[in-house]
N, C-alpha and C. Protein backbone atom coordinates (compact mmCIF):
# COMPACT_ATOMS: atom_id res chain seq x y z
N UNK A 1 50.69 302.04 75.96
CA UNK A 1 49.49 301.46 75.39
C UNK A 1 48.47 301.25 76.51
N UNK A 2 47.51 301.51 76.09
CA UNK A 2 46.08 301.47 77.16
C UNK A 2 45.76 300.13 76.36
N UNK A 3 45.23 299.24 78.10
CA UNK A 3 44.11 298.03 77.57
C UNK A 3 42.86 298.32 77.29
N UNK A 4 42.19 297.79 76.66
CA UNK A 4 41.00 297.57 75.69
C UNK A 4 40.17 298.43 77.04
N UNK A 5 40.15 297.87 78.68
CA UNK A 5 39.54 298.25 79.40
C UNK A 5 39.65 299.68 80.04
N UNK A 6 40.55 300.39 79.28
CA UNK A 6 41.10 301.69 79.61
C UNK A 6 41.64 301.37 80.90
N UNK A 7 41.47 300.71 82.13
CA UNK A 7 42.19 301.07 83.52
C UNK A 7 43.63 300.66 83.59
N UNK A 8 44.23 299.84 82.47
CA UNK A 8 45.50 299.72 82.92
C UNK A 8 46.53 300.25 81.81
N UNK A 9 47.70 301.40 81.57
CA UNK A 9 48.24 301.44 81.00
C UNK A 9 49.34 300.79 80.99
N UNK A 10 50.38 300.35 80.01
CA UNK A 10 51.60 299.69 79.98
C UNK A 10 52.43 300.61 79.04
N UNK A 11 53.75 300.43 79.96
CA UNK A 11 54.90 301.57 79.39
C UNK A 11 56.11 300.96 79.47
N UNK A 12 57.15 301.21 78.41
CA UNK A 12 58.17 300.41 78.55
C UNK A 12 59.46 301.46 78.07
N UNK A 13 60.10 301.28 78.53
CA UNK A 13 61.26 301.68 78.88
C UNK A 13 62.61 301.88 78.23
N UNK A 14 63.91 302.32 77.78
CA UNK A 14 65.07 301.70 77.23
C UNK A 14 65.90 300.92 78.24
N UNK A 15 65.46 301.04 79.32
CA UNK A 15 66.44 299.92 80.49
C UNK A 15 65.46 298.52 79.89
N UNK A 16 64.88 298.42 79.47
CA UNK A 16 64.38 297.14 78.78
C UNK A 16 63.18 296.45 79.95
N UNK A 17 62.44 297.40 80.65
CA UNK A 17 61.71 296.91 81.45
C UNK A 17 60.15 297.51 80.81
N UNK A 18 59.02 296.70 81.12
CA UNK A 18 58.07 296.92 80.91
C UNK A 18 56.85 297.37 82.04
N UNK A 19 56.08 298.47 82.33
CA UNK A 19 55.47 298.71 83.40
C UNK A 19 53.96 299.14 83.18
N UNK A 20 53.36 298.48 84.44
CA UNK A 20 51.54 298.48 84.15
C UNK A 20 51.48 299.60 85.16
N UNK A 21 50.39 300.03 84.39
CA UNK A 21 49.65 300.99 85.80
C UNK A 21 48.42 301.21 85.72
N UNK A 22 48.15 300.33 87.10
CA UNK A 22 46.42 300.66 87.25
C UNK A 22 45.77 302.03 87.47
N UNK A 23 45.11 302.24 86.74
CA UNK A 23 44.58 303.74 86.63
C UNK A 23 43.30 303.85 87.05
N UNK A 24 42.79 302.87 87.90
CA UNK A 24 41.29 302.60 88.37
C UNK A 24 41.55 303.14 90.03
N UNK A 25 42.78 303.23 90.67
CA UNK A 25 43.26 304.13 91.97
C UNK A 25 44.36 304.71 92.09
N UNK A 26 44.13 306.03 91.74
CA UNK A 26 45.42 306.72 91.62
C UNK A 26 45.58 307.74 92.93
N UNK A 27 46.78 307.48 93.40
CA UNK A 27 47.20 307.85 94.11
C UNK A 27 46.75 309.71 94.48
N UNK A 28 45.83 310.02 94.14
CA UNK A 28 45.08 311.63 94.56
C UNK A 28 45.23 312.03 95.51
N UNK A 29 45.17 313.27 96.04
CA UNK A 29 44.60 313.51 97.39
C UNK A 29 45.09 314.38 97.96
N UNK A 30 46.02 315.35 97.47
CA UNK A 30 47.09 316.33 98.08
C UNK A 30 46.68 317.60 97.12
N UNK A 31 46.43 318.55 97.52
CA UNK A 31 46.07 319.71 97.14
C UNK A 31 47.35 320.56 96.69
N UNK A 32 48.45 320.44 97.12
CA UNK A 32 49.72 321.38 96.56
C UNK A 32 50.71 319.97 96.44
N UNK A 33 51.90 320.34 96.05
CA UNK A 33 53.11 319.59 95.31
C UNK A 33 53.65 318.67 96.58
N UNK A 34 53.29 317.57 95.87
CA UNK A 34 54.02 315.89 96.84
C UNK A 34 56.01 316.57 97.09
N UNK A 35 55.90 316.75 98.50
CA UNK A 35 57.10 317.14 98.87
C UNK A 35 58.47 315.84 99.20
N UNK A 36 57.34 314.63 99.55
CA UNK A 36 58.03 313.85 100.25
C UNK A 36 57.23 312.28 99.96
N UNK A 37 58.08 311.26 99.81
CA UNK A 37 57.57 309.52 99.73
C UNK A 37 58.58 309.08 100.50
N UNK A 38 57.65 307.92 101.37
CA UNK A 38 58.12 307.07 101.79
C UNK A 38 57.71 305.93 102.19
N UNK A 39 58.08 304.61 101.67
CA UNK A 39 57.60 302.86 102.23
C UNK A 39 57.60 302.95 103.38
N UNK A 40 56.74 302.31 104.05
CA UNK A 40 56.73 301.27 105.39
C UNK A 40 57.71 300.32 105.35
N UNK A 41 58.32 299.96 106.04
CA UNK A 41 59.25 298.53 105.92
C UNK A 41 58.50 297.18 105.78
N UNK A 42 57.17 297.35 105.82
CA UNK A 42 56.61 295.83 105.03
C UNK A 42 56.39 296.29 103.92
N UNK A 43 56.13 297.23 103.21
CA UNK A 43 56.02 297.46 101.93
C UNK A 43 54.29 297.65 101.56
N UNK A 44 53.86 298.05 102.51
CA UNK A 44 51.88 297.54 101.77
C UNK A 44 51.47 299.14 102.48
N UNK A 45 52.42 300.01 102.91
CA UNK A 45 52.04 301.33 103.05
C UNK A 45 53.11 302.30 102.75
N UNK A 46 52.33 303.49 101.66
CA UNK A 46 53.43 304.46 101.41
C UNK A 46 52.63 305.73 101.47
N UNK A 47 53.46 306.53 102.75
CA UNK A 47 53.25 307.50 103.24
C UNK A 47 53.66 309.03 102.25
N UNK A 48 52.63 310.26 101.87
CA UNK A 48 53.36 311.28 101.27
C UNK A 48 53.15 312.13 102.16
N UNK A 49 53.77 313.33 101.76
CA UNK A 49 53.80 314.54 102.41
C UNK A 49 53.99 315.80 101.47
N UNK A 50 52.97 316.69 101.71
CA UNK A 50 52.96 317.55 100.43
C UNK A 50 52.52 319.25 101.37
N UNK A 51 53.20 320.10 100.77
CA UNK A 51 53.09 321.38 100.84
C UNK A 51 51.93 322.16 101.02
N UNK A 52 50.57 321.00 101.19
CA UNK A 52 49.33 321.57 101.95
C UNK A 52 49.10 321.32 103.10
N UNK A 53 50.55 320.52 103.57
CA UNK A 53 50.34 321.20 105.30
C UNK A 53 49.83 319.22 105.77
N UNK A 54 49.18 318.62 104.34
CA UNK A 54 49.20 316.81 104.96
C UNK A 54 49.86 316.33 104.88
N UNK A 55 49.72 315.02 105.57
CA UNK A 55 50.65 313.74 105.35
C UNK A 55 49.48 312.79 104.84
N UNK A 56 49.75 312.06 103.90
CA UNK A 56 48.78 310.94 103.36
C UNK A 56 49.16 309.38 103.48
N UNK A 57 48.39 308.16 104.24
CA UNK A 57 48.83 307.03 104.30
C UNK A 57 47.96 306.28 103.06
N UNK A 58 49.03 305.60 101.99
CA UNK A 58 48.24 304.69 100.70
C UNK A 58 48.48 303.54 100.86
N UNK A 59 47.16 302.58 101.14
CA UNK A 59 47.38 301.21 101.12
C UNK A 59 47.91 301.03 99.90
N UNK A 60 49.02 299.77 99.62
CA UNK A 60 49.51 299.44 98.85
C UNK A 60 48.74 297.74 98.34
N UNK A 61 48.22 297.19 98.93
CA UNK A 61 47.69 295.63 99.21
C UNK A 61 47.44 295.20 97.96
N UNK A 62 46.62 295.67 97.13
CA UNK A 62 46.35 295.27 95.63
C UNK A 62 47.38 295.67 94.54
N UNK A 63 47.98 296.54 94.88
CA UNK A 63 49.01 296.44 94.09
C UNK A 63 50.31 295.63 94.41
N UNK A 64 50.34 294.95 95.78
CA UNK A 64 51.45 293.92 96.04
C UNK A 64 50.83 292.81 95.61
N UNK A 65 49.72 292.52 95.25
CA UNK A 65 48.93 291.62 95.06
C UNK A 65 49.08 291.18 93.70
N UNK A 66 49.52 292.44 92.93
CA UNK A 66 49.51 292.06 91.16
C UNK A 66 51.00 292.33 91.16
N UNK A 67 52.11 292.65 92.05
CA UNK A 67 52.91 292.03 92.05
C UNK A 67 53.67 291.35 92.22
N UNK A 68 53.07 289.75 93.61
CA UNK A 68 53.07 288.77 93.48
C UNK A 68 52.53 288.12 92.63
N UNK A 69 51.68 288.29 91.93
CA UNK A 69 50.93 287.02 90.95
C UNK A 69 51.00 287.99 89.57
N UNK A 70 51.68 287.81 89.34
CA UNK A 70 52.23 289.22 87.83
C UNK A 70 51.77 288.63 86.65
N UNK A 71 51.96 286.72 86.62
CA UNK A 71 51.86 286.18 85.39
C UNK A 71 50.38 286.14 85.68
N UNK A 72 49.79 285.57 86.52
CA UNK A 72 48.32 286.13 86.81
C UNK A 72 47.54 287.00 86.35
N UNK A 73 48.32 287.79 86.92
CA UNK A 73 47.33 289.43 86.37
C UNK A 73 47.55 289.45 84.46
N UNK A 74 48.83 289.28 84.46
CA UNK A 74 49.28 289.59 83.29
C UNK A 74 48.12 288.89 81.86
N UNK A 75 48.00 287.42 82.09
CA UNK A 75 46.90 286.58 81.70
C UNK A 75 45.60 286.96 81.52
N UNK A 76 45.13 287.58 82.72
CA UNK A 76 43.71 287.85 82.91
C UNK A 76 43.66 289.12 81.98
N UNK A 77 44.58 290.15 82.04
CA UNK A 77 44.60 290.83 80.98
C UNK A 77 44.82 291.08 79.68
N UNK A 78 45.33 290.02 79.23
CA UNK A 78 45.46 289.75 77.86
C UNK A 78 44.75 288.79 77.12
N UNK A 79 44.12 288.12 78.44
CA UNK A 79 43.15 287.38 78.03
C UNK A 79 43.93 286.23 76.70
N UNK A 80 45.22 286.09 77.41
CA UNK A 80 46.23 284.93 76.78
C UNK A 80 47.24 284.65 76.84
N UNK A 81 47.91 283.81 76.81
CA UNK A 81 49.67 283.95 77.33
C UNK A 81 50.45 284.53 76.14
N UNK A 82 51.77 284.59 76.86
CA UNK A 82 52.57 284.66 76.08
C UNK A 82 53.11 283.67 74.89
N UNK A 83 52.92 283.53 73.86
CA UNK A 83 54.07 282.59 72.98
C UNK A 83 55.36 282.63 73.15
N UNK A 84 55.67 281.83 72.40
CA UNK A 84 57.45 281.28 72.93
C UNK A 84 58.16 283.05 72.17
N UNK A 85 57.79 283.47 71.31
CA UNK A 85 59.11 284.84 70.64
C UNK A 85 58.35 285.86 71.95
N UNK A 86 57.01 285.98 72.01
CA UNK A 86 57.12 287.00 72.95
C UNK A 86 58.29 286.93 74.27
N UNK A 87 57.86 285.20 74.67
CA UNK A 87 58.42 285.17 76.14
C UNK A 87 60.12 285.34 75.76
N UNK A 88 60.73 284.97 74.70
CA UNK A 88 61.76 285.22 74.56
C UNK A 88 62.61 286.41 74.52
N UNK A 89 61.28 287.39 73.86
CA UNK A 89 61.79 289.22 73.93
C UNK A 89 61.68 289.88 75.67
N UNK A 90 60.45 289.09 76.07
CA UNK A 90 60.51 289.72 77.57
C UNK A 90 60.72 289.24 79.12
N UNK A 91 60.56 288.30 78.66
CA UNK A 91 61.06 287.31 80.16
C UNK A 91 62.68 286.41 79.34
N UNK A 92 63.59 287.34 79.66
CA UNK A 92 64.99 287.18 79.36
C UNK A 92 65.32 285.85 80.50
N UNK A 93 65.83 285.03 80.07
CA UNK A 93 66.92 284.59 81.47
C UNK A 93 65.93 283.36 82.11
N UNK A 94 65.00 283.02 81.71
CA UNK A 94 63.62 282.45 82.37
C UNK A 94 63.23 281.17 81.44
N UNK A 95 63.07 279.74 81.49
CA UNK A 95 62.97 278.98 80.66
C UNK A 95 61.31 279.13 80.23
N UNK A 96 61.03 279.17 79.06
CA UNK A 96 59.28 279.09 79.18
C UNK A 96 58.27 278.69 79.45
N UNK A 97 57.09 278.73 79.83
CA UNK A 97 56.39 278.73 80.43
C UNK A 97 55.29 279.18 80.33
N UNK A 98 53.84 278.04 79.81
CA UNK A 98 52.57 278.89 79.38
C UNK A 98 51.91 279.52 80.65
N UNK A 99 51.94 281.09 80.27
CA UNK A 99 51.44 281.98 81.54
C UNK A 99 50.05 281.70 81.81
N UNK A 100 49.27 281.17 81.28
CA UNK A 100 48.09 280.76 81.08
C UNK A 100 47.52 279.51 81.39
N UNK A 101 48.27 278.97 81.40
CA UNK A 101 48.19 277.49 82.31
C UNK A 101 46.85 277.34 83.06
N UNK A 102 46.08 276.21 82.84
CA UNK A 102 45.09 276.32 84.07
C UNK A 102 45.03 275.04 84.79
């Protein structure tokens, strides 16, 4: 499902996980087939390597950013929290909690 704002899609899974993806910076930039990924060991750079002969360095910063503050982002985009059956179908294991809180 695409948000209302088109930049973020959400996709979910049968392992029972749910996933956003910002589509406002996508990872571009390689002219032939991504041969190779790899993290930095802090995690806020991931290096590719592709069959046109580059290597590409992608800041990661805003996207560690929305996934430290997840209920955050999550809010601002729905422009509401979760209710108690949602939070119960997707935040398993977690006592509730208005994501929206201010």
């Amino acid at each position: 499902a695409f948000a209302p704002d088109g930049h973020t899609l959400a996709t979910a899974s049968d392992d029972e996980t749910v996933r956003l993806w910002d589509l406002t910076d996508p990872l571009t930039g390689h002219t032939g087939a991504v041969t190779s990924v790899a993290f930095a060991p802090d995690g806020h750079t991931l290096a590719t390597a592709s069959d046109d002969a580059t290597v590409r360095l992608w800041d990661l910063t805003s996207l560690n950013s929305i996934r430290w503050h997840a209920k955050e982002y999550a809010c601002s985009l729905t422009q509401r929290g979760l209710n108690q059956e949602e939070w119960s179908r997707y935040i398993q294991g977690l006592e509730y909690e208005d994501t929206c809180a201010t």
